[in-house]
C-alpha atoms as a PDB file:
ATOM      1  CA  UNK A   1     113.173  44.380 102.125  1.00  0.00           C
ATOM      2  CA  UNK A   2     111.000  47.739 102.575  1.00  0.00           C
ATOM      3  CA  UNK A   3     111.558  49.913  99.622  1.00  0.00           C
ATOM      4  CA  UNK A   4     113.815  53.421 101.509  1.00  0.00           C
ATOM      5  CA  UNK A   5     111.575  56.357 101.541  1.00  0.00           C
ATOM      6  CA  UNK A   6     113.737  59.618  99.778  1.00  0.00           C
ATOM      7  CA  UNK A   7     114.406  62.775 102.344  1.00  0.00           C
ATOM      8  CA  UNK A   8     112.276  65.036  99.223  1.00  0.00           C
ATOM      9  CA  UNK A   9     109.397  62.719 100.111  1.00  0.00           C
ATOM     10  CA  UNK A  10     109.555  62.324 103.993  1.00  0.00           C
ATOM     11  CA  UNK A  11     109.663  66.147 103.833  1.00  0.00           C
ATOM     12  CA  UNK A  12     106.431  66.511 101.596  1.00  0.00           C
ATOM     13  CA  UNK A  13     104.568  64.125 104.577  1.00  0.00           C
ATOM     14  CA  UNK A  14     103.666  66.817 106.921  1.00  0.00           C
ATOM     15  CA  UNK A  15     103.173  69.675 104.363  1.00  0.00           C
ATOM     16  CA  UNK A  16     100.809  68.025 101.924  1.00  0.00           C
ATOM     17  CA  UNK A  17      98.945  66.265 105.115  1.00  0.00           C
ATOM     18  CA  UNK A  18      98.012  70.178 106.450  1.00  0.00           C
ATOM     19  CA  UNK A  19      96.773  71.022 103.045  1.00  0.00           C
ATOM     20  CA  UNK A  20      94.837  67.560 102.686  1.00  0.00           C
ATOM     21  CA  UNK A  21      94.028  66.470 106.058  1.00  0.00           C
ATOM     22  CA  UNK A  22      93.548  63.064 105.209  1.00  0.00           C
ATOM     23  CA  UNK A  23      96.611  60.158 105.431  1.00  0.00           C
ATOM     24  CA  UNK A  24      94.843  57.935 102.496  1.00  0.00           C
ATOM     25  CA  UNK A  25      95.096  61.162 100.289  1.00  0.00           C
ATOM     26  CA  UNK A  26      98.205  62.102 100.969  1.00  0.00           C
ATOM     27  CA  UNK A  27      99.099  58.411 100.507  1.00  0.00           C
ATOM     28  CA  UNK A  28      98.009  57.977  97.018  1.00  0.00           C
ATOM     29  CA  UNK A  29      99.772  61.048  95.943  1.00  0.00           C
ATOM     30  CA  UNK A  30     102.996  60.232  97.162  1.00  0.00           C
ATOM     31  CA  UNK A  31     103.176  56.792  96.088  1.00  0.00           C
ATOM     32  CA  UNK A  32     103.391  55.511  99.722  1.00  0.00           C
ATOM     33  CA  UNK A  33     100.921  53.691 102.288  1.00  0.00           C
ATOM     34  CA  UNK A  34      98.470  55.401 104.678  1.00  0.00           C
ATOM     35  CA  UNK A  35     100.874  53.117 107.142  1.00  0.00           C
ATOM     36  CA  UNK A  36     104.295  55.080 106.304  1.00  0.00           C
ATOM     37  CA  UNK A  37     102.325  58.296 106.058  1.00  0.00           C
ATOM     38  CA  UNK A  38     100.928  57.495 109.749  1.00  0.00           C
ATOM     39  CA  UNK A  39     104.621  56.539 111.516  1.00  0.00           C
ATOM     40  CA  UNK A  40     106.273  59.590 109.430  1.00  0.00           C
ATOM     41  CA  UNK A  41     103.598  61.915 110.724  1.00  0.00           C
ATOM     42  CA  UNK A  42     104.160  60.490 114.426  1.00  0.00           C
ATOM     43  CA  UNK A  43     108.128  60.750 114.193  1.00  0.00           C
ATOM     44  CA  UNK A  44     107.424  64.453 112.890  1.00  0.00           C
ATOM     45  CA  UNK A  45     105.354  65.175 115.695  1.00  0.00           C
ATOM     46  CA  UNK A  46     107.791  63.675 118.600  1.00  0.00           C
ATOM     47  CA  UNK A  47     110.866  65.264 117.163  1.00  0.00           C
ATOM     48  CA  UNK A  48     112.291  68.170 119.205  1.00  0.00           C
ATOM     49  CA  UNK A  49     110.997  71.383 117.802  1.00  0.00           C
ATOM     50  CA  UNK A  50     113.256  74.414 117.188  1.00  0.00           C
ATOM     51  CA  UNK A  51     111.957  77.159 119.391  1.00  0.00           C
ATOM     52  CA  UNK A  52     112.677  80.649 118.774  1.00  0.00           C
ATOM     53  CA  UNK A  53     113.514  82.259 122.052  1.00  0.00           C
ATOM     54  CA  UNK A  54     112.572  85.636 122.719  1.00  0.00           C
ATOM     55  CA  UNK A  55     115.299  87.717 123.709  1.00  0.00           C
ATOM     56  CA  UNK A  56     114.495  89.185 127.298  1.00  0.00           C
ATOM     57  CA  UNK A  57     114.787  93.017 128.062  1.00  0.00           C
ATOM     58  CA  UNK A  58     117.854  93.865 129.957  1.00  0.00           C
ATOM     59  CA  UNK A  59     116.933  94.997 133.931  1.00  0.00           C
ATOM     60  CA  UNK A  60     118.306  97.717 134.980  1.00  0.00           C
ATOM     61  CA  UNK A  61     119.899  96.786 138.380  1.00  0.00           C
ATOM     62  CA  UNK A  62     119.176  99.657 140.904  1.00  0.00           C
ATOM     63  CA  UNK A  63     119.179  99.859 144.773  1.00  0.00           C
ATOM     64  CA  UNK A  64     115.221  98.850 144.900  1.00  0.00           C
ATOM     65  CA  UNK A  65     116.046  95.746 142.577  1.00  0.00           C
ATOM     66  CA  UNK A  66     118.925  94.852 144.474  1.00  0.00           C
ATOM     67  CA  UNK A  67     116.424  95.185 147.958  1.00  0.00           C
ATOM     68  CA  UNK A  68     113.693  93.336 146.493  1.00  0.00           C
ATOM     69  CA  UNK A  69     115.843  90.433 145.389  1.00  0.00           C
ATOM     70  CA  UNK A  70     117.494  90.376 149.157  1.00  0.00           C
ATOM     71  CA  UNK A  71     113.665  90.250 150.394  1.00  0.00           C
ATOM     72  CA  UNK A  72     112.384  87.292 148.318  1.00  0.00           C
ATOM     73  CA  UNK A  73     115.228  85.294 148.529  1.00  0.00           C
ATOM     74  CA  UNK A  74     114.856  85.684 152.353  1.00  0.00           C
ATOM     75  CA  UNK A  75     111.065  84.206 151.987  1.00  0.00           C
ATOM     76  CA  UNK A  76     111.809  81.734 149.206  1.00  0.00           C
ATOM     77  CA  UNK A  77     115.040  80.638 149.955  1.00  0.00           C
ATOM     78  CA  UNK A  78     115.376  79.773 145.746  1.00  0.00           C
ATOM     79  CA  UNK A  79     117.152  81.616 143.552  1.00  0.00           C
ATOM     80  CA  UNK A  80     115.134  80.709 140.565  1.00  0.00           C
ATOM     81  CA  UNK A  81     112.121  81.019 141.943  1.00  0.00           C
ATOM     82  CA  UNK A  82     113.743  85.268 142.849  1.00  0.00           C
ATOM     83  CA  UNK A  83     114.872  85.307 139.298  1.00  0.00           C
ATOM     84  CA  UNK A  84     111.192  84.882 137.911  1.00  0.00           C
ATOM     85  CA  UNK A  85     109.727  87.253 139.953  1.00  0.00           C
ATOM     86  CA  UNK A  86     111.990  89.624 139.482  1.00  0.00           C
ATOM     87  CA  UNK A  87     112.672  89.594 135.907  1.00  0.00           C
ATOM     88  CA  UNK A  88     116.520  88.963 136.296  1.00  0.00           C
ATOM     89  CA  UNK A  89     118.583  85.785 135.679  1.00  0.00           C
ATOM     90  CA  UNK A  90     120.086  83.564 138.788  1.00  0.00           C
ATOM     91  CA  UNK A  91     123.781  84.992 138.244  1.00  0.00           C
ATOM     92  CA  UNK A  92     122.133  88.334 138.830  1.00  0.00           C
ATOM     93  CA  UNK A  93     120.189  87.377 141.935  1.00  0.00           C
ATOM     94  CA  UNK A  94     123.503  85.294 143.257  1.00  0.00           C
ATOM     95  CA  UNK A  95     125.914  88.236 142.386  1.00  0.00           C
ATOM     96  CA  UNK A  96     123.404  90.597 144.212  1.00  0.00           C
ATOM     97  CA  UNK A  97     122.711  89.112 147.764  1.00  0.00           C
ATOM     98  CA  UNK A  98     123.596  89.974 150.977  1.00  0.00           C
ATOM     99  CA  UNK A  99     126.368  88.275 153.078  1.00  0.00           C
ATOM    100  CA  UNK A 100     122.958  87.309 155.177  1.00  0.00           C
ATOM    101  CA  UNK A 101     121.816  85.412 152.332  1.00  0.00           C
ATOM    102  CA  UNK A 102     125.165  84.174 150.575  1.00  0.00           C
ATOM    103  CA  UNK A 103     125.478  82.377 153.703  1.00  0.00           C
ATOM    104  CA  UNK A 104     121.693  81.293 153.986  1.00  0.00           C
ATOM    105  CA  UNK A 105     122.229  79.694 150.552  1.00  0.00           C
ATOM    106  CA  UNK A 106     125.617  77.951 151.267  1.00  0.00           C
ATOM    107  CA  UNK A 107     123.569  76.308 154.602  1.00  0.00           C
ATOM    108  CA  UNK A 108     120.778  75.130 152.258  1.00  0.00           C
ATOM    109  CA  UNK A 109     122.831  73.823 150.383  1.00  0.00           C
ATOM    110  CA  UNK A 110     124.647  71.782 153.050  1.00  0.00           C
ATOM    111  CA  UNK A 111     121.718  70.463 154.108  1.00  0.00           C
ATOM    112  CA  UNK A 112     120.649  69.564 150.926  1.00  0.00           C
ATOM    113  CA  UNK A 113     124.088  67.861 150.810  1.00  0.00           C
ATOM    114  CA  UNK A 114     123.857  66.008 153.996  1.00  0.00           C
ATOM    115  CA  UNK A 115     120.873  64.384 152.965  1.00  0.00           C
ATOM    116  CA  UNK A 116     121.446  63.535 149.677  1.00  0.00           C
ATOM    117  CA  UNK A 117     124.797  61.795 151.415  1.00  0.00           C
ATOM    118  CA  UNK A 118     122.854  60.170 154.206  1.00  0.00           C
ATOM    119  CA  UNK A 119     120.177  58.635 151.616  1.00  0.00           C
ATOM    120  CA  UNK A 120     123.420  57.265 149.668  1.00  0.00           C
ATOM    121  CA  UNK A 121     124.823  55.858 153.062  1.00  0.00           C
ATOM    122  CA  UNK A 122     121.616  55.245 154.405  1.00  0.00           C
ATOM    123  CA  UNK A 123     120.459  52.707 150.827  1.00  0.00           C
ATOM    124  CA  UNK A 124     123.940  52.094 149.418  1.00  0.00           C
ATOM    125  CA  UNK A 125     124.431  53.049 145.874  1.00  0.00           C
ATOM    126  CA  UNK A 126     121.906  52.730 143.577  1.00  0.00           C
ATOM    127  CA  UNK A 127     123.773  52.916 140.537  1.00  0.00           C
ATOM    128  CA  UNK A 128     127.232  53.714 139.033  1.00  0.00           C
ATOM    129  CA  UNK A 129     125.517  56.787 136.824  1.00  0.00           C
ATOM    130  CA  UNK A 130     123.249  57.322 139.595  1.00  0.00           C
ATOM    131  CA  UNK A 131     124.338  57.364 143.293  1.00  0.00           C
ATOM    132  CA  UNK A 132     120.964  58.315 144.785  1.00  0.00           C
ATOM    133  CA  UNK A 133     117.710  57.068 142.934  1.00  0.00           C
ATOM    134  CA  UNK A 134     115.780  59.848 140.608  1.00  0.00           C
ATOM    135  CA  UNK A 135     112.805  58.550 143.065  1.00  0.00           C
ATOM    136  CA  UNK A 136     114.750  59.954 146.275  1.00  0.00           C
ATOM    137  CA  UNK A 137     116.585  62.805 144.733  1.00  0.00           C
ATOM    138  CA  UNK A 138     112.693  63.982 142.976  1.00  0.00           C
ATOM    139  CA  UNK A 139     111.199  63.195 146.574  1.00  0.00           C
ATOM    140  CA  UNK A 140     113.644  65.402 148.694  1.00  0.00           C
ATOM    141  CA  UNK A 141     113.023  68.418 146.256  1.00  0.00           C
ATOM    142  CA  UNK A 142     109.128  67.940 146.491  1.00  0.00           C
ATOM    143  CA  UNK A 143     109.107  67.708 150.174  1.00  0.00           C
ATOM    144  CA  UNK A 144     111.392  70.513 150.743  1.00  0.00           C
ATOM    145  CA  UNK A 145     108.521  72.643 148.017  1.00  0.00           C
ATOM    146  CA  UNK A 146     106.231  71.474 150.251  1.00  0.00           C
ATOM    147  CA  UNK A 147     107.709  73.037 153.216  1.00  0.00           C
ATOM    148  CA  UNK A 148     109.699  70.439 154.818  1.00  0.00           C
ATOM    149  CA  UNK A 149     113.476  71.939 154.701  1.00  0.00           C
ATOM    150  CA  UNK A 150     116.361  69.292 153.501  1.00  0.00           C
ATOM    151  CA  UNK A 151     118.000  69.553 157.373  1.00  0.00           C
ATOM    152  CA  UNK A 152     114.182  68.110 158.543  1.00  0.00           C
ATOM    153  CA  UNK A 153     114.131  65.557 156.167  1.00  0.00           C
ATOM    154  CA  UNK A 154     117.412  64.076 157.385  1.00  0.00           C
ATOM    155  CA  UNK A 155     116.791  64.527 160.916  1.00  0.00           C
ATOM    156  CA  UNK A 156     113.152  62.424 160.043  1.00  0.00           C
ATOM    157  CA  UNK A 157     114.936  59.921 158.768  1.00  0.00           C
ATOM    158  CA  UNK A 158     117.480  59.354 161.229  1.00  0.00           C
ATOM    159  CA  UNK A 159     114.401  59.739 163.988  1.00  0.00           C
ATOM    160  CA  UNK A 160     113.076  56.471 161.656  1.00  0.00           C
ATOM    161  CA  UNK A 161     116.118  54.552 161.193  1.00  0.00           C
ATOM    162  CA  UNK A 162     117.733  55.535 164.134  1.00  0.00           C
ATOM    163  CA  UNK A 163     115.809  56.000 167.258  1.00  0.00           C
ATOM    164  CA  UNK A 164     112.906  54.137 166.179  1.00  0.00           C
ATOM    165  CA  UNK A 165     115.099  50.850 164.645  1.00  0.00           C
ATOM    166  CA  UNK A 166     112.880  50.691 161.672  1.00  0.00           C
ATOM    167  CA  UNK A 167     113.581  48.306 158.894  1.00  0.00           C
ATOM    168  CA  UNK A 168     115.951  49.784 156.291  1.00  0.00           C
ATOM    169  CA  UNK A 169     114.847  46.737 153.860  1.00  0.00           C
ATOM    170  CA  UNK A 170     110.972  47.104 154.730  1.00  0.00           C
ATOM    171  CA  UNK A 171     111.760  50.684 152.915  1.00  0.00           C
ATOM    172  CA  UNK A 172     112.663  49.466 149.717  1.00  0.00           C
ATOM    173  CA  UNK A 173     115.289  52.048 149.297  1.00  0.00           C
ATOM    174  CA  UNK A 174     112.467  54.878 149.207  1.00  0.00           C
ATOM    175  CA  UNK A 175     112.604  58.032 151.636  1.00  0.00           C
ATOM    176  CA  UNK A 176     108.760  57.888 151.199  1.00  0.00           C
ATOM    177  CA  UNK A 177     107.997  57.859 154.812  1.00  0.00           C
ATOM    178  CA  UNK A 178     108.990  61.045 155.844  1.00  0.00           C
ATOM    179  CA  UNK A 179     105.985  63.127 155.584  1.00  0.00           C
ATOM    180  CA  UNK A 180     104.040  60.617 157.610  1.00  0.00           C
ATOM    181  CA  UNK A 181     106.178  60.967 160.693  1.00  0.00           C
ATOM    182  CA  UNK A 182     108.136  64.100 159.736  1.00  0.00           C
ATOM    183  CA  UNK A 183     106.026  66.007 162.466  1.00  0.00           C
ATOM    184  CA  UNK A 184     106.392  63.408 164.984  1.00  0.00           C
ATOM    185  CA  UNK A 185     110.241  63.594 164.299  1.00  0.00           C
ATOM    186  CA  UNK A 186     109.789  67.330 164.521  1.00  0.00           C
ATOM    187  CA  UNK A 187     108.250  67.003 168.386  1.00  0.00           C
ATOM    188  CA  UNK A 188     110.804  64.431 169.414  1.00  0.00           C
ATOM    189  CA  UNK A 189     113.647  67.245 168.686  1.00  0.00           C
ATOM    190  CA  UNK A 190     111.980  69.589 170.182  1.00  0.00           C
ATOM    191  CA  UNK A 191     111.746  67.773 173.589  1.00  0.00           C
ATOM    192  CA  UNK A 192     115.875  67.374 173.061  1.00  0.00           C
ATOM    193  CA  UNK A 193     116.538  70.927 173.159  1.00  0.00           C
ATOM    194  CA  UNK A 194     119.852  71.056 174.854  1.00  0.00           C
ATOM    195  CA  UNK A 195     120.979  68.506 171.972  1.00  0.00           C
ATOM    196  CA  UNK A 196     120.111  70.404 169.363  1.00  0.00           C
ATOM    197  CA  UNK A 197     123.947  72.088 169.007  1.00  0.00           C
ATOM    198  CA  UNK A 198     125.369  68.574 169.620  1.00  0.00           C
ATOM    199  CA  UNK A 199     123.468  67.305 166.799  1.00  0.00           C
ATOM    200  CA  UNK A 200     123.732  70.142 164.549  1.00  0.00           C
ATOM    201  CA  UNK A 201     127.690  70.163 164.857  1.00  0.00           C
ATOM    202  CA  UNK A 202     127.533  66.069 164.200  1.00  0.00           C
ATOM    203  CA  UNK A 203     125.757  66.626 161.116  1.00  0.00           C
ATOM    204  CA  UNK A 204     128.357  69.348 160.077  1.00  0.00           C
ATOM    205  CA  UNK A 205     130.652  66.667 160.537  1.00  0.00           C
ATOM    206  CA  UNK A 206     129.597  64.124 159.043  1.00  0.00           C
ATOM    207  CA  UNK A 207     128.939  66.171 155.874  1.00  0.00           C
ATOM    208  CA  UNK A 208     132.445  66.939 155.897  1.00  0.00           C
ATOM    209  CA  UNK A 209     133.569  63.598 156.008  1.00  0.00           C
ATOM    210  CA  UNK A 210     131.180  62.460 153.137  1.00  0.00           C
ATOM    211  CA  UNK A 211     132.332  65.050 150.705  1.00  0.00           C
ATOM    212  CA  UNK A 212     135.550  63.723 151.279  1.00  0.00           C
ATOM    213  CA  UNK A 213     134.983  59.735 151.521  1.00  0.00           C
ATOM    214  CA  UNK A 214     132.088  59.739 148.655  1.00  0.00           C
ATOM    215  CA  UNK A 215     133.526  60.139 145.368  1.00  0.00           C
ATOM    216  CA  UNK A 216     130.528  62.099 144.447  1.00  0.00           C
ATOM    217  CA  UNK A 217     129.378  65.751 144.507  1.00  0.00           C
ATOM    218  CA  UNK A 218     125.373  66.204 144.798  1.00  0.00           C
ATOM    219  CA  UNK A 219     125.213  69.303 142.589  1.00  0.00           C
ATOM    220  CA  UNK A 220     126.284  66.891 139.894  1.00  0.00           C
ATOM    221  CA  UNK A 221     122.900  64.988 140.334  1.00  0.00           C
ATOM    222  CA  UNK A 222     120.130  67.568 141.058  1.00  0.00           C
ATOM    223  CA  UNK A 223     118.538  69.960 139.376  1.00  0.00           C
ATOM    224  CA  UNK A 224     120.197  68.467 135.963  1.00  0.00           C
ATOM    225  CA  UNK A 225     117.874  68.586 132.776  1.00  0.00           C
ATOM    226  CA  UNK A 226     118.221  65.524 130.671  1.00  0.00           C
ATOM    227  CA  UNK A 227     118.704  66.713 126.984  1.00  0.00           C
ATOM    228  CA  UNK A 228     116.205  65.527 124.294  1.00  0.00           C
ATOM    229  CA  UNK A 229     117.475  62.656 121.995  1.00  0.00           C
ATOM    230  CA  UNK A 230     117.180  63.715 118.287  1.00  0.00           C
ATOM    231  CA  UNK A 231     115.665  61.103 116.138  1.00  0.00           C
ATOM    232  CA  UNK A 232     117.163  60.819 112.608  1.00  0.00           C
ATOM    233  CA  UNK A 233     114.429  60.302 110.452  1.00  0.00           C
ATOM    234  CA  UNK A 234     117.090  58.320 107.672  1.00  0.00           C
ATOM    235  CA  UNK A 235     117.624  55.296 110.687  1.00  0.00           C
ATOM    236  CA  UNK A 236     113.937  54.552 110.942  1.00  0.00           C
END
């Protein structure tokens, strides 16, 4: 059985290694192998680091601030995106919109709803801690950055599924196809003008009906950072 390095010399790994830089050395002084040196120094390295944030300057929230935050949100449509630019935090940019734009980001996010929902109808659940795949939910987000709004998605894939009877199994549960026919979905609409209402207002519906037959709530699956696991160099 391997002989349990002490905490005093697991601590001296990293420290006598920048002095030294050289494992044997550092090795032979401790009274360990180049091999535990080696795996320490690469557990040392991988564990989370404590960063020392820097506290931000307060903004002063005046009637140009307030107007400036109203304009970019109105081009960006993302509150974090406002927040950078503008030096503020998202509370700040939320608490500060306009009724224009309080309501622009409750429709985002009902389409961002809807399609999240129709992807879970649409594939069937993909898991019990995961509803909708990372794949799908990472896909929607980096088609909507690169301009292709949630409400378009959803109407693309419904165009697929939908009017064009496309295999649902072919897909392999992946939403990948939408930016090779999003534009052709986008012309077919078009020519359906007088629909457009009819199918906006089904869409509302159906939304409505999903948040209250699916036990799950979207917001609860996007946008979440996954927290570091801290390794406890005594288990290894």
């Amino acid at each position: 059985m391997a002989k349990k390095i002490s905490d005093e010399i697991i601590n001296q790994i990293p420290i006598l290694y920048e002095q030294l830089k050289n494992k044997s050395e550092v090795a032979r002084q401790l009274g360990i192998s180049a091999a535990t040196v080696n795996k320490y120094l690469t557990v040392i390295a991988a564990a989370p680091q404590e960063v020392k944030k820097e506290r931000k300057k307060r903004v002063k929230v005046t009637d140009e601030l307030i107007q400036q935050i109203n304009e970019e949100y109105t081009k960006l449509k993302n509150m974090k995106k406002v927040a950078e630019i503008t030096g503020v935090s998202t509370t700040t940019v939320k608490k500060y919109l306009s009724e224009e734009n309080l309501l622009l980001s409750k429709t985002l996010n009902d389409d961002r709803d809807a399609l999240w929902y129709y992807i879970y109808r649409l594939f069937g659940q993909h898991s019990e801690d995961k509803p909708v795949s990372d794949w799908n939910v990472t896909q929607m987000m980096k088609f909507k950055n690169q301009g292709m709004t949630y409400k378009g998605q959803l109407l693309t894939l419904k165009y697929f599924f939908e009017i064009k009877k496309s295999s649902i199994e072919k897909s392999n549960g992946s939403i990948g196809i939408i930016p090779w026919i999003y534009s052709e979905a986008a012309e077919y609409y078009a020519q359906k003008e007088k629909e457009q209402k009819a199918i906006s207002d089904a869409i509302k519906a159906q939304l409505e009906k999903d948040r209250v037959e699916i036990k799950y709530n979207p917001s609860n699956y996007i946008n979440k950072k996954k927290k570091k696991k801290e390794i406890d160099l005594n288990s290894i």
